[in-house]
PDB file of N, CA and C in Angstrom:
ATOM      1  N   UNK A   1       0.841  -1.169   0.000  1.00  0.00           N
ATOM      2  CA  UNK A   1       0.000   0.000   0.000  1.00  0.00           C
ATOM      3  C   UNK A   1       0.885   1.229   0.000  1.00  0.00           C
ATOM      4  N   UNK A   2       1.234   1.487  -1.118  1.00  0.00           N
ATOM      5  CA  UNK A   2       1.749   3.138  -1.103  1.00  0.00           C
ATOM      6  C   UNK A   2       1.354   4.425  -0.540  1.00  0.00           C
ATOM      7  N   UNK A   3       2.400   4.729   0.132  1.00  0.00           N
ATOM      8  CA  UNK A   3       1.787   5.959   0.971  1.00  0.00           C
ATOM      9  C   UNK A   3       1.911   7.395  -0.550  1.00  0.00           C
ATOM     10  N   UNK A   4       1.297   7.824  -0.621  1.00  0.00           N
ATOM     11  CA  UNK A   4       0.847   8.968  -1.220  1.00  0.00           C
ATOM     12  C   UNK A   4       1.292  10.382  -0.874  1.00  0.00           C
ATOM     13  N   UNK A   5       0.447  10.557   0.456  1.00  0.00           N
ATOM     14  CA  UNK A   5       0.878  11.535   1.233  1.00  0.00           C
ATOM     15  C   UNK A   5       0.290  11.348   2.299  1.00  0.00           C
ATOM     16  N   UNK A   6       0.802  12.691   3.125  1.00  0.00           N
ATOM     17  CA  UNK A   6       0.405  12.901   4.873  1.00  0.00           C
ATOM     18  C   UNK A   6      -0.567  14.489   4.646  1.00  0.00           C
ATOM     19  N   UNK A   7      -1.358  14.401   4.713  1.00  0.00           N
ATOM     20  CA  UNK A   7      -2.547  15.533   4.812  1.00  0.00           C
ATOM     21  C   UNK A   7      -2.979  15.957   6.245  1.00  0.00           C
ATOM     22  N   UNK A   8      -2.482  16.940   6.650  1.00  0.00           N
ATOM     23  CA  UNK A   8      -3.282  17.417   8.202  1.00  0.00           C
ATOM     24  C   UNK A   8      -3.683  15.974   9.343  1.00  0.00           C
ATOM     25  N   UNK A   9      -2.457  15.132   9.017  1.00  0.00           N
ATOM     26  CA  UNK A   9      -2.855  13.798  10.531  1.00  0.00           C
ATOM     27  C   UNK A   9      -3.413  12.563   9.499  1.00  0.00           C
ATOM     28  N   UNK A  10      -3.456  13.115   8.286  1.00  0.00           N
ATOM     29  CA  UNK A  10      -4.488  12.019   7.424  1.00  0.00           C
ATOM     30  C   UNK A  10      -3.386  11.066   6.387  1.00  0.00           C
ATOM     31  N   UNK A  11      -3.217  10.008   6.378  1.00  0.00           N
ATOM     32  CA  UNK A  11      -2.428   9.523   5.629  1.00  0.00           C
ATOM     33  C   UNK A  11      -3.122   8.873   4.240  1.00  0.00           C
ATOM     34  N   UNK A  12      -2.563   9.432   2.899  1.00  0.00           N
ATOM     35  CA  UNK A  12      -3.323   8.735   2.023  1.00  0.00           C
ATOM     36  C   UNK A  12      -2.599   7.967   1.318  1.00  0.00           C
ATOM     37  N   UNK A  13      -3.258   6.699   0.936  1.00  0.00           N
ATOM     38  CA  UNK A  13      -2.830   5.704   0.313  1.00  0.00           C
ATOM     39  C   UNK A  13      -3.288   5.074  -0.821  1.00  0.00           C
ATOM     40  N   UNK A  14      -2.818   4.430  -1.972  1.00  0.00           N
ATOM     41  CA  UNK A  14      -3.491   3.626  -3.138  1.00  0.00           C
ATOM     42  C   UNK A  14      -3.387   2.280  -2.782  1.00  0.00           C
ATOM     43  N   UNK A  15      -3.870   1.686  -2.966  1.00  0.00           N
ATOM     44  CA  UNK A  15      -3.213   0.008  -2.610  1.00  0.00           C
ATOM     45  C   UNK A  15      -2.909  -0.135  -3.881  1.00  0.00           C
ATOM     46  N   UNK A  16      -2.490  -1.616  -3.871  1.00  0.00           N
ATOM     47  CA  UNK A  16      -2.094  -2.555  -5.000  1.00  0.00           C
ATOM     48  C   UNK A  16      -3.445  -4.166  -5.471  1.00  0.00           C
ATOM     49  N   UNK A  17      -3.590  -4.209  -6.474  1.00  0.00           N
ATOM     50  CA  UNK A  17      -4.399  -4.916  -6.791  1.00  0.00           C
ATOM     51  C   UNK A  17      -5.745  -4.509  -6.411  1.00  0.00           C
ATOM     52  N   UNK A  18      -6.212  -3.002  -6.176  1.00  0.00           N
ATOM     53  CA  UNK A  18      -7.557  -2.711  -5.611  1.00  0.00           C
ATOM     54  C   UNK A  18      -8.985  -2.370  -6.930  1.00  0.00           C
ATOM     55  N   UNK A  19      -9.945  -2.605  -6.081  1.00  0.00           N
ATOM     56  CA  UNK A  19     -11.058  -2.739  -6.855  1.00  0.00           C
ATOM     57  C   UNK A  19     -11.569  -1.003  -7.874  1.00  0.00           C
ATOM     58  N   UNK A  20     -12.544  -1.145  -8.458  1.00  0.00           N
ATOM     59  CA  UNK A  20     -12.592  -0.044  -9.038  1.00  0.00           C
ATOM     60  C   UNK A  20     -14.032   0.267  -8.259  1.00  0.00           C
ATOM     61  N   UNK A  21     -14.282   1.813  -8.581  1.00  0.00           N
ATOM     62  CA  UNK A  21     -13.799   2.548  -9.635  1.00  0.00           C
ATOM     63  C   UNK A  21     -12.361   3.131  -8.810  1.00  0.00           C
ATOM     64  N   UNK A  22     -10.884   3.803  -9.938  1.00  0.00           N
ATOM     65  CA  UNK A  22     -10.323   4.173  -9.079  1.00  0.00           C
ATOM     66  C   UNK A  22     -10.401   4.915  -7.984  1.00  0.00           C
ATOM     67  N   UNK A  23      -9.852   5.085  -6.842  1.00  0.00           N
ATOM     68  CA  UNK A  23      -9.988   5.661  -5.653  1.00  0.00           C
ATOM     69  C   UNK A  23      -8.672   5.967  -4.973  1.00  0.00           C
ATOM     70  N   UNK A  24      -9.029   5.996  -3.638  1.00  0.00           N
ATOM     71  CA  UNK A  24      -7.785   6.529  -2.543  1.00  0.00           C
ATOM     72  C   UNK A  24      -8.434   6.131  -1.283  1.00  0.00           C
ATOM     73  N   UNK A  25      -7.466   6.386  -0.384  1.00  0.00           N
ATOM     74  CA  UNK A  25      -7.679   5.916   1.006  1.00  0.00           C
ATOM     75  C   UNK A  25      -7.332   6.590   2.038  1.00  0.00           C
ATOM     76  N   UNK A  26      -7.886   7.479   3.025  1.00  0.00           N
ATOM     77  CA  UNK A  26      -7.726   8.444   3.715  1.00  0.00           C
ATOM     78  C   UNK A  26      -7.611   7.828   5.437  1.00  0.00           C
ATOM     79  N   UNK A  27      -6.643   7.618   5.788  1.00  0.00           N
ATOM     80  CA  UNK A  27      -6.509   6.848   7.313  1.00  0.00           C
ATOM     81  C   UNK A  27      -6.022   8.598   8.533  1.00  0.00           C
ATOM     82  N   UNK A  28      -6.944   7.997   9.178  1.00  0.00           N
ATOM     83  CA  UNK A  28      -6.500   9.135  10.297  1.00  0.00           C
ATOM     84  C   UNK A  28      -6.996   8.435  11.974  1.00  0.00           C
ATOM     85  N   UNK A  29      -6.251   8.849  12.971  1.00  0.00           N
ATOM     86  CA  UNK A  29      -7.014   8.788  13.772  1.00  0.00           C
ATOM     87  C   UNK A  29      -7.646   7.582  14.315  1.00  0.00           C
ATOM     88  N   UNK A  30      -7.424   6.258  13.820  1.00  0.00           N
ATOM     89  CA  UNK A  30      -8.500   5.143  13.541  1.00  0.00           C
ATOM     90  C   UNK A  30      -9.713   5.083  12.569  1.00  0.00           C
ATOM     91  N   UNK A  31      -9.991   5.948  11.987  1.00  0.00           N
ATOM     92  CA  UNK A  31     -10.918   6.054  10.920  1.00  0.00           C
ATOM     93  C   UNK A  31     -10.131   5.894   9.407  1.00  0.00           C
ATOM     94  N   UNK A  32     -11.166   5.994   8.676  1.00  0.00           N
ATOM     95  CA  UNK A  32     -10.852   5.710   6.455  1.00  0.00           C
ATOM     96  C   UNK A  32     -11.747   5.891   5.935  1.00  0.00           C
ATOM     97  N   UNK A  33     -11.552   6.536   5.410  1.00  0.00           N
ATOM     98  CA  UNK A  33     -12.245   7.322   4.306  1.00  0.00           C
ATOM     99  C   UNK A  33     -12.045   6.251   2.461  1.00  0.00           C
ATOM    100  N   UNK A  34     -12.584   6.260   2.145  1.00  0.00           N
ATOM    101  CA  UNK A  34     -12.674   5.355   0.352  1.00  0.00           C
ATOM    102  C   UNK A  34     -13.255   6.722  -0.193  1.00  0.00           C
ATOM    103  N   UNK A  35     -12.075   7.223  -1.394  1.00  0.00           N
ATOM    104  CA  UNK A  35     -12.956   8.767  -2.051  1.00  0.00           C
ATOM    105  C   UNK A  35     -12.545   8.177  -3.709  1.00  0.00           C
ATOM    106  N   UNK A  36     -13.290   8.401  -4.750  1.00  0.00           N
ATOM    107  CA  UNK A  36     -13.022   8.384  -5.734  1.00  0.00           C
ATOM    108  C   UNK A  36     -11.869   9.577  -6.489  1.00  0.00           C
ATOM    109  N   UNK A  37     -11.120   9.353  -7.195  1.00  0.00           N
ATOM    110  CA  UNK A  37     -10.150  10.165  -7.702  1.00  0.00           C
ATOM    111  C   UNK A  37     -10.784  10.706  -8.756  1.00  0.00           C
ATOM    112  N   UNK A  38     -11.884  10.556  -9.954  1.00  0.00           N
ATOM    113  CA  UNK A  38     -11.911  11.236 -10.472  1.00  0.00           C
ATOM    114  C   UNK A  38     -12.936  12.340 -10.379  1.00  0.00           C
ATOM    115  N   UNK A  39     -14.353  12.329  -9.139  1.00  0.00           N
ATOM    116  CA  UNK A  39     -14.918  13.577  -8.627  1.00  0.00           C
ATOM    117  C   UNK A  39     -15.001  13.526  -7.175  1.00  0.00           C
ATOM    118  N   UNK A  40     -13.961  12.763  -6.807  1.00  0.00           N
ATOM    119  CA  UNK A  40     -13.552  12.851  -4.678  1.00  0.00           C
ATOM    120  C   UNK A  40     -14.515  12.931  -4.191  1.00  0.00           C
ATOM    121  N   UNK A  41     -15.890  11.660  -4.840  1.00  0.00           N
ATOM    122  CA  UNK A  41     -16.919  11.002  -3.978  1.00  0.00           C
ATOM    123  C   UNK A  41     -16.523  10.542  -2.697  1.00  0.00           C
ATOM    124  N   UNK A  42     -17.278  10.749  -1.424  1.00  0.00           N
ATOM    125  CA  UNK A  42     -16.726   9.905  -0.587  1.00  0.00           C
ATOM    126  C   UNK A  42     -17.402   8.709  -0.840  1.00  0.00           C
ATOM    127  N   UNK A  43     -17.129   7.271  -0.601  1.00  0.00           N
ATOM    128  CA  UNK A  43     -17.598   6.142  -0.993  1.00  0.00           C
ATOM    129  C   UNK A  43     -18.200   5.534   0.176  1.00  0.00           C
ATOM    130  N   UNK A  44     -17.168   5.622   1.132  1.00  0.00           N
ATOM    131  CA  UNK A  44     -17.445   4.999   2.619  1.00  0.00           C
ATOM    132  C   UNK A  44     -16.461   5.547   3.411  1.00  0.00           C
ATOM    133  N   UNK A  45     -17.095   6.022   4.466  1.00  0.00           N
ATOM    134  CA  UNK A  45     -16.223   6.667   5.771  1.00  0.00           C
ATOM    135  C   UNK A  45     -16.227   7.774   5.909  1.00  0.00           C
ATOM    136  N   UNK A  46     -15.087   8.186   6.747  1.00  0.00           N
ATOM    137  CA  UNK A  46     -15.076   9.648   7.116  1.00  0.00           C
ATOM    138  C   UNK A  46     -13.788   9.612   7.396  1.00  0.00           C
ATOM    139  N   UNK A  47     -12.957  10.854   7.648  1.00  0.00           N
ATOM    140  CA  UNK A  47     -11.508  11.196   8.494  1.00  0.00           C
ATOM    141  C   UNK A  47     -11.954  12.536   9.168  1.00  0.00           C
ATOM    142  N   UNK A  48     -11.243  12.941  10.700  1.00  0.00           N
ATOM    143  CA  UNK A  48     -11.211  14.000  11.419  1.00  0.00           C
ATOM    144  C   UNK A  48     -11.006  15.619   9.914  1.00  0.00           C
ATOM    145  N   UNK A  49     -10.086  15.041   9.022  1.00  0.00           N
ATOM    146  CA  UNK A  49      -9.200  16.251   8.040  1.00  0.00           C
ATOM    147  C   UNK A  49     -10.101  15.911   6.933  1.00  0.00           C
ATOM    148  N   UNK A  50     -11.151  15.638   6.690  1.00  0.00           N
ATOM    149  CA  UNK A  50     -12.058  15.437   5.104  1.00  0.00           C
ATOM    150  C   UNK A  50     -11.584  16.526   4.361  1.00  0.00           C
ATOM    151  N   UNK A  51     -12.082  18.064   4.956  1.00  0.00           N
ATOM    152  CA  UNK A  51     -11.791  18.713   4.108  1.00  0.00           C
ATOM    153  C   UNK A  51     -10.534  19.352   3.498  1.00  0.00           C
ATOM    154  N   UNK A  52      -9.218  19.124   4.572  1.00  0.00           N
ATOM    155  CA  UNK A  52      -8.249  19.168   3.855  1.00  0.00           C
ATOM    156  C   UNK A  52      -7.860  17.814   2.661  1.00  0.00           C
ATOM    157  N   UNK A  53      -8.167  17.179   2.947  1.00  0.00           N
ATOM    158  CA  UNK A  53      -7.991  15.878   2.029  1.00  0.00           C
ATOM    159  C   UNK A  53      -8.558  16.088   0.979  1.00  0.00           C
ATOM    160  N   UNK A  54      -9.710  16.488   0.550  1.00  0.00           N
ATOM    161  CA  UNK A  54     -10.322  16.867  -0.342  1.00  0.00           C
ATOM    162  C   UNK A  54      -9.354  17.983  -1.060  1.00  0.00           C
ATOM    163  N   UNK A  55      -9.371  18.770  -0.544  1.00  0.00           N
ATOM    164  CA  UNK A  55      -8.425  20.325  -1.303  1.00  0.00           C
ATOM    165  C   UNK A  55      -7.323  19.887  -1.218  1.00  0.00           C
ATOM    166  N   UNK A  56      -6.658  18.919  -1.080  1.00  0.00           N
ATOM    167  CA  UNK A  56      -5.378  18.318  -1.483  1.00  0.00           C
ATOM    168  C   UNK A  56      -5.188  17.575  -2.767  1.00  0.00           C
ATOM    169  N   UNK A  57      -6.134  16.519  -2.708  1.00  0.00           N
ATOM    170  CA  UNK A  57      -6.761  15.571  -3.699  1.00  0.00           C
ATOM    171  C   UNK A  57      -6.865  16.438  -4.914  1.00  0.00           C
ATOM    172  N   UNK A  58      -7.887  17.395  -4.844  1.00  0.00           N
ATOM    173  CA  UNK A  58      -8.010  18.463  -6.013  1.00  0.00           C
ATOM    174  C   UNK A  58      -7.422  18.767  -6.551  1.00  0.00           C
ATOM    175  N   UNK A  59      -5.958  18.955  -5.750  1.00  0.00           N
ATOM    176  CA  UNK A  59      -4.803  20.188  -6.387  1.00  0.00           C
ATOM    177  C   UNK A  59      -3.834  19.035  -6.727  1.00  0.00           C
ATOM    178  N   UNK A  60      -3.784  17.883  -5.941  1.00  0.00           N
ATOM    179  CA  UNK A  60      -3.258  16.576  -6.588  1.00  0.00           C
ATOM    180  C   UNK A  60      -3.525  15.399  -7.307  1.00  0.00           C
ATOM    181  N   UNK A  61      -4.488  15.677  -7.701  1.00  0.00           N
ATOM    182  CA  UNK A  61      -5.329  14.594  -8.804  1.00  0.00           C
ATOM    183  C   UNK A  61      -4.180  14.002  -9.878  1.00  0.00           C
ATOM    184  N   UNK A  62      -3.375  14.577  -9.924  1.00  0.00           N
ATOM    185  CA  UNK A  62      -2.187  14.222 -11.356  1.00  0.00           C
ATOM    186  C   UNK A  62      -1.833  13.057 -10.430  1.00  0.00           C
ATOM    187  N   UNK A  63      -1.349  12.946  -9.355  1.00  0.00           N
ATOM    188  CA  UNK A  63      -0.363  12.274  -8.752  1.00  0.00           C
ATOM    189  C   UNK A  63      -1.268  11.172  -8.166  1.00  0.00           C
ATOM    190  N   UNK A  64      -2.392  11.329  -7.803  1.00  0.00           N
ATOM    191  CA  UNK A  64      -3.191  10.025  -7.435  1.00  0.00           C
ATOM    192  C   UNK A  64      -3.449   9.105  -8.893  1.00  0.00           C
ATOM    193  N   UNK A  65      -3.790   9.418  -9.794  1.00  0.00           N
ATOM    194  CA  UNK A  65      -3.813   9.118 -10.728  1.00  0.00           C
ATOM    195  C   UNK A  65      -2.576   8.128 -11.244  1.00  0.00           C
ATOM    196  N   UNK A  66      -1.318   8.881 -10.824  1.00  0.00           N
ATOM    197  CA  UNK A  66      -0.006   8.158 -11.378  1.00  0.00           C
ATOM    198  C   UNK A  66      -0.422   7.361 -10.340  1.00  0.00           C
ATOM    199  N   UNK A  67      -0.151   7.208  -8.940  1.00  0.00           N
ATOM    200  CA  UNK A  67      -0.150   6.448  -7.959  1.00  0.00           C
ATOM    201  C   UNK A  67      -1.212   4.983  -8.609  1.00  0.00           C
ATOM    202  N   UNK A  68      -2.269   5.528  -8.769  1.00  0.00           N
ATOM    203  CA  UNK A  68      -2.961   4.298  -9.152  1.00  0.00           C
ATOM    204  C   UNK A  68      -3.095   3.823 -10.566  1.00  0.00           C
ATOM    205  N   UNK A  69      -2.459   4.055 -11.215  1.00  0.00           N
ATOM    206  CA  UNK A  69      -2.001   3.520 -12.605  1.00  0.00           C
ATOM    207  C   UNK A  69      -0.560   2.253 -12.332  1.00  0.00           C
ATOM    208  N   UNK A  70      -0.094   3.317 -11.218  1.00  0.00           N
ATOM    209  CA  UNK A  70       1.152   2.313 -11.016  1.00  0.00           C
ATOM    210  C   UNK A  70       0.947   0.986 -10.562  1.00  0.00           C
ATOM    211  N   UNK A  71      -0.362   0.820  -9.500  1.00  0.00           N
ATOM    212  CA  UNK A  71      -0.605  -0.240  -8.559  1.00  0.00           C
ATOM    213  C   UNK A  71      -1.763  -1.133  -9.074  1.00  0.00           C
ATOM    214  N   UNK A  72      -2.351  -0.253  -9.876  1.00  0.00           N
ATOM    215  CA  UNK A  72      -3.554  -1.276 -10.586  1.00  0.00           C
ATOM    216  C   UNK A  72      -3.043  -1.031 -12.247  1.00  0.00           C
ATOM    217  N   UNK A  73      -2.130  -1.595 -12.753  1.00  0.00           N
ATOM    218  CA  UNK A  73      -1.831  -1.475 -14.015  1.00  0.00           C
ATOM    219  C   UNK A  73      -2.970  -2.167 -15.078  1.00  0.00           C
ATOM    220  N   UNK A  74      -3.802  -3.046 -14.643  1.00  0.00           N
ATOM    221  CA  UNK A  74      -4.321  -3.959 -14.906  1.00  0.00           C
ATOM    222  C   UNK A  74      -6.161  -3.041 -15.342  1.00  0.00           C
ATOM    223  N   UNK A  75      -6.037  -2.051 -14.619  1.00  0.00           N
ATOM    224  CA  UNK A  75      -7.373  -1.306 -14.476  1.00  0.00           C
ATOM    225  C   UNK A  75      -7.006   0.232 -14.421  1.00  0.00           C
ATOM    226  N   UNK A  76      -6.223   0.564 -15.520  1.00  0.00           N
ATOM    227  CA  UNK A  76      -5.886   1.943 -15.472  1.00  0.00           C
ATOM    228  C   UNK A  76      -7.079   2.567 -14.923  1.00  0.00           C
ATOM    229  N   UNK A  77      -6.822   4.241 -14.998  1.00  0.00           N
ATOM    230  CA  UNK A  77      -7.796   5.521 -14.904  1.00  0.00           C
ATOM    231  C   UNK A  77      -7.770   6.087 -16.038  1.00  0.00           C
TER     232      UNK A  77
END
């Protein structure tokens, strides 16, 4: 599971071999967040930092994108 980045306490991650549609993974706190990468649906969950995660995501969409191209080669974006 590739770490991505660290957002305000929030750690985000892509896994490897994960289901679609693409997404991300927002861990904070004991909580996770599942957000879609291409309109940062939340899918399931919550984190304490949603909304920085979100306005991160936004301004980093290029790089989640690479991130999960890299790990699901099999199911591009």
């Amino acid at each position: 599971m590739p770490r991505v980045a660290q957002v305000d306490g929030a750690t985000i991650n892509v896994y490897f071999a994960d289901h679609n549609p693409p997404h991300f993974h927002a861990r904070e706190a004991g909580a996770q967040a599942l957000i879609t990468i291409r309109d940062l649906t939340v899918l399931r969950g919550a984190v304490p930092s949603l909304p920085a995660v979100l306005a991160w995501a936004e301004e980093n969409r290029e790089t989640l994108i690479a991130a999960w191209n890299t790990c699901n080669p099999d199911k591009p974006y």
